[in-house]
N, C-alpha and C. Protein backbone atom coordinates (compact mmCIF):
# COMPACT_ATOMS: atom_id res chain seq x y z
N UNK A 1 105.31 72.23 86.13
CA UNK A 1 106.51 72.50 86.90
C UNK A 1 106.46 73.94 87.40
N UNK A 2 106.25 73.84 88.75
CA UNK A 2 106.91 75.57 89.25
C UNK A 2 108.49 76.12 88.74
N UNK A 3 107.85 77.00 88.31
CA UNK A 3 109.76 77.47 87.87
C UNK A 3 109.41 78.85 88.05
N UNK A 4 110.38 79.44 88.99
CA UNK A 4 110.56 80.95 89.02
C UNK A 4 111.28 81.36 88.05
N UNK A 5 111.46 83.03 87.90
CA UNK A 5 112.36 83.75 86.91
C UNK A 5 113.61 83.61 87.68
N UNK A 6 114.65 83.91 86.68
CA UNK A 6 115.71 84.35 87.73
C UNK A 6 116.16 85.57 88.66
N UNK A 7 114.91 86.86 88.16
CA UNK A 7 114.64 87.85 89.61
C UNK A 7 114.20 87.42 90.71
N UNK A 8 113.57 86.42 90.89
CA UNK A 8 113.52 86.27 91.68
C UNK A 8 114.34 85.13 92.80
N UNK A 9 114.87 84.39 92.00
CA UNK A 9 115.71 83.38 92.43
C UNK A 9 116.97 84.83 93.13
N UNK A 10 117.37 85.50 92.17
CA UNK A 10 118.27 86.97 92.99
C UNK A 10 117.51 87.46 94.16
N UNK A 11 116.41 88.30 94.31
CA UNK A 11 115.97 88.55 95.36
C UNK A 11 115.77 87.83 96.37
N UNK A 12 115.82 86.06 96.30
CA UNK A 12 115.60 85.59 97.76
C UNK A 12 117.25 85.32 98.25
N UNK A 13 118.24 85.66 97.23
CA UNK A 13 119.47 85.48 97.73
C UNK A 13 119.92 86.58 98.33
N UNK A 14 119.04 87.83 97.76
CA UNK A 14 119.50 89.15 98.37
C UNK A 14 118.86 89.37 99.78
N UNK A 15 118.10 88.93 99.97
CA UNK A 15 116.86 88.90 100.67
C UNK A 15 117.77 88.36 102.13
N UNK A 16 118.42 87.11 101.50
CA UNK A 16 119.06 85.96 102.36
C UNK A 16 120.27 86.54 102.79
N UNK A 17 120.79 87.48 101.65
CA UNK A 17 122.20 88.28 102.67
C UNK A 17 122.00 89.34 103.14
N UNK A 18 120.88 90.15 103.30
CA UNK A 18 120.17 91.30 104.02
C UNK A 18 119.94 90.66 105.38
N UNK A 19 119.81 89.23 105.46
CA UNK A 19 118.74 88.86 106.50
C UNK A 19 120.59 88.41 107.78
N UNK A 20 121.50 88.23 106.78
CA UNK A 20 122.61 87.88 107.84
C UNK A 20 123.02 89.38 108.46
N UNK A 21 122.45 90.57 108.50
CA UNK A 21 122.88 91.51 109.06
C UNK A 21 121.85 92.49 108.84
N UNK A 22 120.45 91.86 109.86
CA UNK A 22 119.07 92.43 109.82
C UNK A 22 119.15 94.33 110.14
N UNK A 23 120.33 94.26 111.17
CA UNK A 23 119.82 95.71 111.49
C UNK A 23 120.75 96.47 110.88
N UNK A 24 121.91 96.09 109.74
CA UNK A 24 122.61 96.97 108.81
C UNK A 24 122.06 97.41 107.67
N UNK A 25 122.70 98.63 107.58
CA UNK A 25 122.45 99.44 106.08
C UNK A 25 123.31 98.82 105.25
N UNK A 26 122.24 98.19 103.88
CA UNK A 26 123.61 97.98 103.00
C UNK A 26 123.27 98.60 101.88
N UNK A 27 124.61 99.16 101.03
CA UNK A 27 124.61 100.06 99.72
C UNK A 27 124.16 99.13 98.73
N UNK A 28 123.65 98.91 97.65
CA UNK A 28 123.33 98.21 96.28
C UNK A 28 124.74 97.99 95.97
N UNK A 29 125.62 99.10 95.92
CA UNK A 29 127.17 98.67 95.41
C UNK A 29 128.06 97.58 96.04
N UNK A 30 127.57 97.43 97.06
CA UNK A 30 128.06 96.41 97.89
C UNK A 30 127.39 95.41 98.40
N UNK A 31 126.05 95.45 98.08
CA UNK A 31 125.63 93.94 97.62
C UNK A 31 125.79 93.37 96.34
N UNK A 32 125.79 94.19 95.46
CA UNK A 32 126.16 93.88 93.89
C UNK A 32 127.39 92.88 94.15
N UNK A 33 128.23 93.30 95.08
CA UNK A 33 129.57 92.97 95.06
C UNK A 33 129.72 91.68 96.21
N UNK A 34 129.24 91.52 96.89
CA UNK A 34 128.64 90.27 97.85
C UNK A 34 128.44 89.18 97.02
N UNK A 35 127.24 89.24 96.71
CA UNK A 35 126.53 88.40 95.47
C UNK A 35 127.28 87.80 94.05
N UNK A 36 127.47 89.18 93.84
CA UNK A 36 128.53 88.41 92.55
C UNK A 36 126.88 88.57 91.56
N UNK A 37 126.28 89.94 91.65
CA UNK A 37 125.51 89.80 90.25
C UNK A 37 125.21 91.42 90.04
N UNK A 38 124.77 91.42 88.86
CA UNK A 38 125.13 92.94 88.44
C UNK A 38 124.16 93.93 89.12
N UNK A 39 125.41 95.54 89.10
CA UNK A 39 124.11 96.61 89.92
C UNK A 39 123.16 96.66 89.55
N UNK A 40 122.68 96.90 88.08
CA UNK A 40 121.53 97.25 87.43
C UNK A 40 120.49 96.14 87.89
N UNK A 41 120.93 95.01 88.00
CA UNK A 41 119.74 93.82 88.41
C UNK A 41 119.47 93.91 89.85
N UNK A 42 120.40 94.45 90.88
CA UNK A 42 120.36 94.31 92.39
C UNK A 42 119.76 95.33 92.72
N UNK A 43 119.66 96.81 91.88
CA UNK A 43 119.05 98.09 92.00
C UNK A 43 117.78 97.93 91.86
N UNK A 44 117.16 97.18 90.79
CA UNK A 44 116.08 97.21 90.43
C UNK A 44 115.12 96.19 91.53
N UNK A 45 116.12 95.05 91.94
CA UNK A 45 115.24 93.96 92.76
C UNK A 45 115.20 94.59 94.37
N UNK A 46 115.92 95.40 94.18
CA UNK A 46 115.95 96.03 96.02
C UNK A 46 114.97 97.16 96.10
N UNK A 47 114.95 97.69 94.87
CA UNK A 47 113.36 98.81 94.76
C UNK A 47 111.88 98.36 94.91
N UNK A 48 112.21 96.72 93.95
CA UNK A 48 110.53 96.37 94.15
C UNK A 48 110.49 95.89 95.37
N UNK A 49 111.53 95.75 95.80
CA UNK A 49 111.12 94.82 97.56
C UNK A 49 111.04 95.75 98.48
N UNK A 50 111.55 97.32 98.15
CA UNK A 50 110.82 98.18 98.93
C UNK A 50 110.02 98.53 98.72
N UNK A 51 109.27 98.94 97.57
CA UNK A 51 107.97 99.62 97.25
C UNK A 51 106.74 98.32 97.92
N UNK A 52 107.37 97.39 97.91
CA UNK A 52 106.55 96.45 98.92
C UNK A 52 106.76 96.21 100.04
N UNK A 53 107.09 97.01 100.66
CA UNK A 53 107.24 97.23 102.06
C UNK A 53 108.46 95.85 103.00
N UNK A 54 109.15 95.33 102.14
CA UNK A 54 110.14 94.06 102.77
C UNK A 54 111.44 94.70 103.30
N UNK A 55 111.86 96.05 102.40
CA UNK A 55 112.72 96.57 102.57
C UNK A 55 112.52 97.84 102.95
N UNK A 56 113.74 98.67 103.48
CA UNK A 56 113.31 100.29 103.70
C UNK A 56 114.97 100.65 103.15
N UNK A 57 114.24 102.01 102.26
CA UNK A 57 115.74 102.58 101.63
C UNK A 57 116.04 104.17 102.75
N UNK A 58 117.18 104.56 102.54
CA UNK A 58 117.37 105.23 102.73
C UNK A 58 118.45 106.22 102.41
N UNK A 59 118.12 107.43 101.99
CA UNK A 59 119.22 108.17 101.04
C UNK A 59 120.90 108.53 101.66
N UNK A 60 121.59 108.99 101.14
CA UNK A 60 122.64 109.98 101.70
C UNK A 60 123.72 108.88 101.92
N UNK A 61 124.83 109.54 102.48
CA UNK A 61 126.00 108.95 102.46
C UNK A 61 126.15 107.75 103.65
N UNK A 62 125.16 107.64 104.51
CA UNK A 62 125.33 106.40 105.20
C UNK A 62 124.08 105.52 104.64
N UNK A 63 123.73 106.13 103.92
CA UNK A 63 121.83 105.10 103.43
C UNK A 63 122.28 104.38 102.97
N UNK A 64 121.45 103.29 102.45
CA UNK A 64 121.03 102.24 101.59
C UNK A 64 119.70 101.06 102.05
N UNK A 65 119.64 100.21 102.14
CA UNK A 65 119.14 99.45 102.32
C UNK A 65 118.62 98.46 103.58
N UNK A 66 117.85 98.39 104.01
CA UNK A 66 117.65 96.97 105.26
C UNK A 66 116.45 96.35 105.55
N UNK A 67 116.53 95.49 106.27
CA UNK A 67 115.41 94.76 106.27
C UNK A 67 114.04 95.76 106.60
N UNK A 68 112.75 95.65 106.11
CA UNK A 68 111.46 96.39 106.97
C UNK A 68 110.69 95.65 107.85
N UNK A 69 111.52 94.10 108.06
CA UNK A 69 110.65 93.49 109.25
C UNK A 69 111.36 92.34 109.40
N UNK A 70 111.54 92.10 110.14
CA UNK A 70 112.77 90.69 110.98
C UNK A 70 112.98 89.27 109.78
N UNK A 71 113.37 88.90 109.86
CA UNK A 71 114.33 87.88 109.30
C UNK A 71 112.78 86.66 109.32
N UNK A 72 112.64 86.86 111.37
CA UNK A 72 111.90 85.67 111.04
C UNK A 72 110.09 85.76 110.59
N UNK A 73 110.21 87.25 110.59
CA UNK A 73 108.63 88.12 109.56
C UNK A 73 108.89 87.46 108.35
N UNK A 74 109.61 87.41 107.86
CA UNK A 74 109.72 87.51 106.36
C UNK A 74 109.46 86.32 105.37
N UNK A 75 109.00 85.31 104.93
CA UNK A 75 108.87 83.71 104.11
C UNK A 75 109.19 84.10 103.05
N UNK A 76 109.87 82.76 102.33
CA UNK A 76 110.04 82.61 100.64
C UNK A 76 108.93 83.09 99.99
N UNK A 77 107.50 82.63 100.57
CA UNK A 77 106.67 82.85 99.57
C UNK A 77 105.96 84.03 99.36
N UNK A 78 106.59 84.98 100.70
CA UNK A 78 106.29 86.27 100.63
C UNK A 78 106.91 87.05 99.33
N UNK A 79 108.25 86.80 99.42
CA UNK A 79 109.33 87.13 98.56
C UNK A 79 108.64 86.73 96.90
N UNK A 80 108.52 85.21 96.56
CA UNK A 80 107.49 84.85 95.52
C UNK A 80 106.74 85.44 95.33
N UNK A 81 106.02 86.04 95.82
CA UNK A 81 104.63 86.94 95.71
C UNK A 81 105.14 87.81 94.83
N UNK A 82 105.57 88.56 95.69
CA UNK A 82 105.92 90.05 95.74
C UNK A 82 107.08 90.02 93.95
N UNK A 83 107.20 89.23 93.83
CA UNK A 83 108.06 88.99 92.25
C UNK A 83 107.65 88.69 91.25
N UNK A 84 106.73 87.03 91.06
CA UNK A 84 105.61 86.86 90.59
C UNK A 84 104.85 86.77 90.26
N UNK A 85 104.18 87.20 91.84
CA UNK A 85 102.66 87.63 91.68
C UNK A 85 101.88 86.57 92.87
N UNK A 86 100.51 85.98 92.49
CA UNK A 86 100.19 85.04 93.38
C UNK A 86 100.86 83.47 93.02
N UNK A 87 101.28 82.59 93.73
CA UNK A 87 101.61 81.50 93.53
C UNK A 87 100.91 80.50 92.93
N UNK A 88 101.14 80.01 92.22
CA UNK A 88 99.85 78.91 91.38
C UNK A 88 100.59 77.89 90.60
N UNK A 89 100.49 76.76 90.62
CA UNK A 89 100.46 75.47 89.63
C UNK A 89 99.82 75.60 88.47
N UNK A 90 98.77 75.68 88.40
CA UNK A 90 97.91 75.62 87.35
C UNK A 90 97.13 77.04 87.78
N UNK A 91 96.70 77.29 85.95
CA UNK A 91 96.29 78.84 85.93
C UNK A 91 94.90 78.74 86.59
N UNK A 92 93.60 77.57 86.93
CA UNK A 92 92.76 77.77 87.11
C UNK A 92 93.14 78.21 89.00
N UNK A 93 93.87 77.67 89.77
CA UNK A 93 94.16 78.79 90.72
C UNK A 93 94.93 79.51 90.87
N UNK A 94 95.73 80.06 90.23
CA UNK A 94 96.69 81.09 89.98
C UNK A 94 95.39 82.12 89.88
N UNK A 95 94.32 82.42 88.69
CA UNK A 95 93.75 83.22 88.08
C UNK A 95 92.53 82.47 87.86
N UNK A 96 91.88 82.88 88.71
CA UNK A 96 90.86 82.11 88.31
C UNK A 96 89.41 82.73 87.24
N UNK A 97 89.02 81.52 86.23
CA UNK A 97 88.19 81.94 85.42
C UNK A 97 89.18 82.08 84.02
N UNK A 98 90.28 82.06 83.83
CA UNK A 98 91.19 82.07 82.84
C UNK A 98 91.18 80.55 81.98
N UNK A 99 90.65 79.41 82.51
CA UNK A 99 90.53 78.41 81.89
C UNK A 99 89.17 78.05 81.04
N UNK A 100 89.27 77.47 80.28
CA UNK A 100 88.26 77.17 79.66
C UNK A 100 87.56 75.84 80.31
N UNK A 101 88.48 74.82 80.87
CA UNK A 101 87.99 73.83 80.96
C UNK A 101 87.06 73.93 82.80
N UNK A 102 87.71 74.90 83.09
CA UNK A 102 87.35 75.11 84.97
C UNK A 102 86.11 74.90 85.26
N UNK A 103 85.18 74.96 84.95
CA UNK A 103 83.68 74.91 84.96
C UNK A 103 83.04 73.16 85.25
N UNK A 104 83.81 72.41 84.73
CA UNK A 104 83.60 71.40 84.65
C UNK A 104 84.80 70.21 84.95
N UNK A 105 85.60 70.96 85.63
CA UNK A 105 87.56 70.08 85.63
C UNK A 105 87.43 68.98 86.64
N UNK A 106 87.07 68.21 86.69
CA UNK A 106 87.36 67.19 87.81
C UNK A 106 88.49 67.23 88.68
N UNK A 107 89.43 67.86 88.28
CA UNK A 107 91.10 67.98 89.13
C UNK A 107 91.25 68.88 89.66
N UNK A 108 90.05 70.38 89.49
CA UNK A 108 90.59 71.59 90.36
C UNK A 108 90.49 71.47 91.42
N UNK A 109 89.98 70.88 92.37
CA UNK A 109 89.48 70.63 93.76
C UNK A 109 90.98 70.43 94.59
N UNK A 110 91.47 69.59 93.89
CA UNK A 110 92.60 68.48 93.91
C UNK A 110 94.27 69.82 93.54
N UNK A 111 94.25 70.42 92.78
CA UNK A 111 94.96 71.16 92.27
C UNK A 111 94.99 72.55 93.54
N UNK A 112 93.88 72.62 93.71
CA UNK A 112 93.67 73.48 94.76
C UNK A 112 94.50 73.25 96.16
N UNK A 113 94.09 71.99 96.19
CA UNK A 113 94.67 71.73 97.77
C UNK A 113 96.33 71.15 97.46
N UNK A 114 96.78 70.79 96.35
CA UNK A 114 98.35 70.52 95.91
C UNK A 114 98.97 71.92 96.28
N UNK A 115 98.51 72.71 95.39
CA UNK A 115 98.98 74.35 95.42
C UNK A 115 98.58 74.72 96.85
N UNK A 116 98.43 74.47 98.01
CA UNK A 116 97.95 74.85 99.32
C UNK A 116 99.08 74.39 100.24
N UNK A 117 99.15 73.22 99.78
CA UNK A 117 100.30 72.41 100.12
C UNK A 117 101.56 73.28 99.66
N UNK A 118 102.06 73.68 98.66
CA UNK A 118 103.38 74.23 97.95
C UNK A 118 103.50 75.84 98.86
N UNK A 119 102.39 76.14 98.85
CA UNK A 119 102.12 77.43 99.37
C UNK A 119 102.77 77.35 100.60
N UNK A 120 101.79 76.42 101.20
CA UNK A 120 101.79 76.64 102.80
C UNK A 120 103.42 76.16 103.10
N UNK A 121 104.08 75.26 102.52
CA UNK A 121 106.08 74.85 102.43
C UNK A 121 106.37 76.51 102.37
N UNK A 122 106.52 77.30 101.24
CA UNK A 122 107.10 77.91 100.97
C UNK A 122 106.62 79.46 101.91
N UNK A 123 105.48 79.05 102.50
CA UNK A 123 105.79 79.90 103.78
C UNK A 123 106.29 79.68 104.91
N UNK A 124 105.97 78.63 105.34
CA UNK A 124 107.26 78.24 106.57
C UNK A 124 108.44 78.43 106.29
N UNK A 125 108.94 78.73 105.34
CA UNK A 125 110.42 79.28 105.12
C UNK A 125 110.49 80.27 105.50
N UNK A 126 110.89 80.91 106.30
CA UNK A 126 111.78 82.31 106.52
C UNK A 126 112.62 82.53 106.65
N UNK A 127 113.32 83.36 106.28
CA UNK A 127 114.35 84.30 106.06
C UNK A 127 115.70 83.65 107.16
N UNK A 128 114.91 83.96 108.07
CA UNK A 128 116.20 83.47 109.55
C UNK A 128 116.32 81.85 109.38
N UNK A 129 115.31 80.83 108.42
CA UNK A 129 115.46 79.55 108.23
C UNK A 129 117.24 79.56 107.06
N UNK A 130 116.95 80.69 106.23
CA UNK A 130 117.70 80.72 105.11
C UNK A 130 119.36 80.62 105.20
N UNK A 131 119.72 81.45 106.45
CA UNK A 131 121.04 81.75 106.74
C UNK A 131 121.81 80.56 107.52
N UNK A 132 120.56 79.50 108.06
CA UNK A 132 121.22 78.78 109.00
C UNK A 132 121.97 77.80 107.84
N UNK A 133 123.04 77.43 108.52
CA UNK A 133 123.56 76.23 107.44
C UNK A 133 122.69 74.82 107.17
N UNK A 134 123.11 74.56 106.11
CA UNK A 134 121.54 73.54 105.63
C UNK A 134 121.70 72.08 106.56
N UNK A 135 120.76 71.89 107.23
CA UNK A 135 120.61 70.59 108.05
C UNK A 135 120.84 70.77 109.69
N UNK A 136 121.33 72.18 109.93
CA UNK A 136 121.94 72.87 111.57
C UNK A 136 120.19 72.52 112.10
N UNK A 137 118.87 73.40 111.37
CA UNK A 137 117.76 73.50 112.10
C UNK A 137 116.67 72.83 110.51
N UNK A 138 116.47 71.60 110.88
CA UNK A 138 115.64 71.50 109.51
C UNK A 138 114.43 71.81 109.44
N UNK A 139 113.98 72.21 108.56
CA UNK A 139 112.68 72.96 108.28
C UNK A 139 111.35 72.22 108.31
N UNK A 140 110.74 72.50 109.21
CA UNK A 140 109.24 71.02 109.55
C UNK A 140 108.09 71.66 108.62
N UNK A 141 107.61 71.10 108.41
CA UNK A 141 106.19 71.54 108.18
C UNK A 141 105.15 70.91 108.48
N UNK A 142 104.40 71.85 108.19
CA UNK A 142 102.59 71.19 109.14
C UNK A 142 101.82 70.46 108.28
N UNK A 143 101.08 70.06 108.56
CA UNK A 143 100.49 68.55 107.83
C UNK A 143 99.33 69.86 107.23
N UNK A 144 98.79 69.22 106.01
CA UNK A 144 98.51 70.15 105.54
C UNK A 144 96.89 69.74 105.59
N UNK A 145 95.74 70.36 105.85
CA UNK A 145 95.00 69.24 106.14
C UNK A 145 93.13 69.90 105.73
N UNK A 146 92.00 69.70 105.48
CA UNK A 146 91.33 70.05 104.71
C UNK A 146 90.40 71.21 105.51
N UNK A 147 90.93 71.82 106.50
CA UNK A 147 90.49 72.61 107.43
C UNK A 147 91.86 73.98 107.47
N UNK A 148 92.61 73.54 106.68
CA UNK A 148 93.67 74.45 106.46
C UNK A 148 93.18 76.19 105.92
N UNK A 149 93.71 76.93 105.68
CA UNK A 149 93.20 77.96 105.62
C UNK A 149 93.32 78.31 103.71
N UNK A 150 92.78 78.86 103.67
CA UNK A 150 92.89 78.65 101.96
C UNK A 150 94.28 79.92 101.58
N UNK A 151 94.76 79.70 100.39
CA UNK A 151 95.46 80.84 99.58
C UNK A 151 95.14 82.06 99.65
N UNK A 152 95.85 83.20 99.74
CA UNK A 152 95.71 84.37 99.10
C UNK A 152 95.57 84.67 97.53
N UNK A 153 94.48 85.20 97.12
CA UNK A 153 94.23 84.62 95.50
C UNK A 153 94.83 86.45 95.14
N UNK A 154 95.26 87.03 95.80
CA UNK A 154 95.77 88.44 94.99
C UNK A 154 96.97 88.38 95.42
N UNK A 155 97.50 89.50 95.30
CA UNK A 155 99.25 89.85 95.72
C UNK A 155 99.60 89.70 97.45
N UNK A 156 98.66 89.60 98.30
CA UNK A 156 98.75 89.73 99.45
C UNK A 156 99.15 88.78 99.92
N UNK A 157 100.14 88.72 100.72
CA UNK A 157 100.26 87.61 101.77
C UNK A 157 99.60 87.14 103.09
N UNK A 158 99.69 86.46 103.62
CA UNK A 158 99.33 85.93 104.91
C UNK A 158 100.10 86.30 106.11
């Protein structure tokens, strides 16, 4: 089962109310207060999403926070990454060489292209997909197919 933490389940909500007012500054105190979840957790998730370049801070009495690249730059699975780490089902592609059985697995081939599939969903999501009300623009995706482009196996996105 994929299961995120709940930082990150916060950051794609923060992510998602940054993205309804791309070119505003917003304070942490007043997204804290948007959200309905605590400063100390919204401080900390709005730092790592700048030190990764999603966000840009800025100090002083009108600073805070905003997007570092458009709504529709931005995917879930960028956001995943960047929280995470690389996306993976199973540890033999999450990390590879961490299994014992990998050498000989009949299913990694198969596991590979599942997780390609999850990947490639959770990047067609973006940001500007997030705000629309659910069912206004539904979200397509591309057939996923064995000429597809493979995963990013480090922190990097696509």
């Amino acid at each position: 089962m994929l299961r995120m933490s709940k930082m990150t389940d916060y950051a794609i909500v923060l992510m998602t109310r940054l993205a309804m007012d791309p070119k505003g500054q917003h304070a942490a105190t007043d997204l804290s207060a948007q959200v309905e979840m605590p400063l100390p957790t919204v401080s900390k998730i709005l730092k790592q999403l700048a030190r990764a370049g999603l966000l840009v801070s800025s100090r002083g009495a009108q600073g805070g926070y905003s997007l570092g690249k458009s709504p529709e730059a931005i995917s879930v699975a960028e956001i995943i990454t960047i929280l995470e780490g690389p996306i993976g089902l199973t540890e033999c592609v999450s990390t590879p060489g961490e299994c014992g059985q990998e050498a000989h697995c009949a299913t990694r081939a198969h596991w590979e292209q599942i997780n390609q599939a999850v990947y490639g969903a959770l990047n067609e999501i973006k940001l500007s997909d997030m705000v629309q009300p659910m069912g206004a623009y539904p979200i397509r995706f591309r057939q996923l197919t064995r000429h597809s482009r493979p995963l990013p196996t480090d922190n990097t996105t696509r």
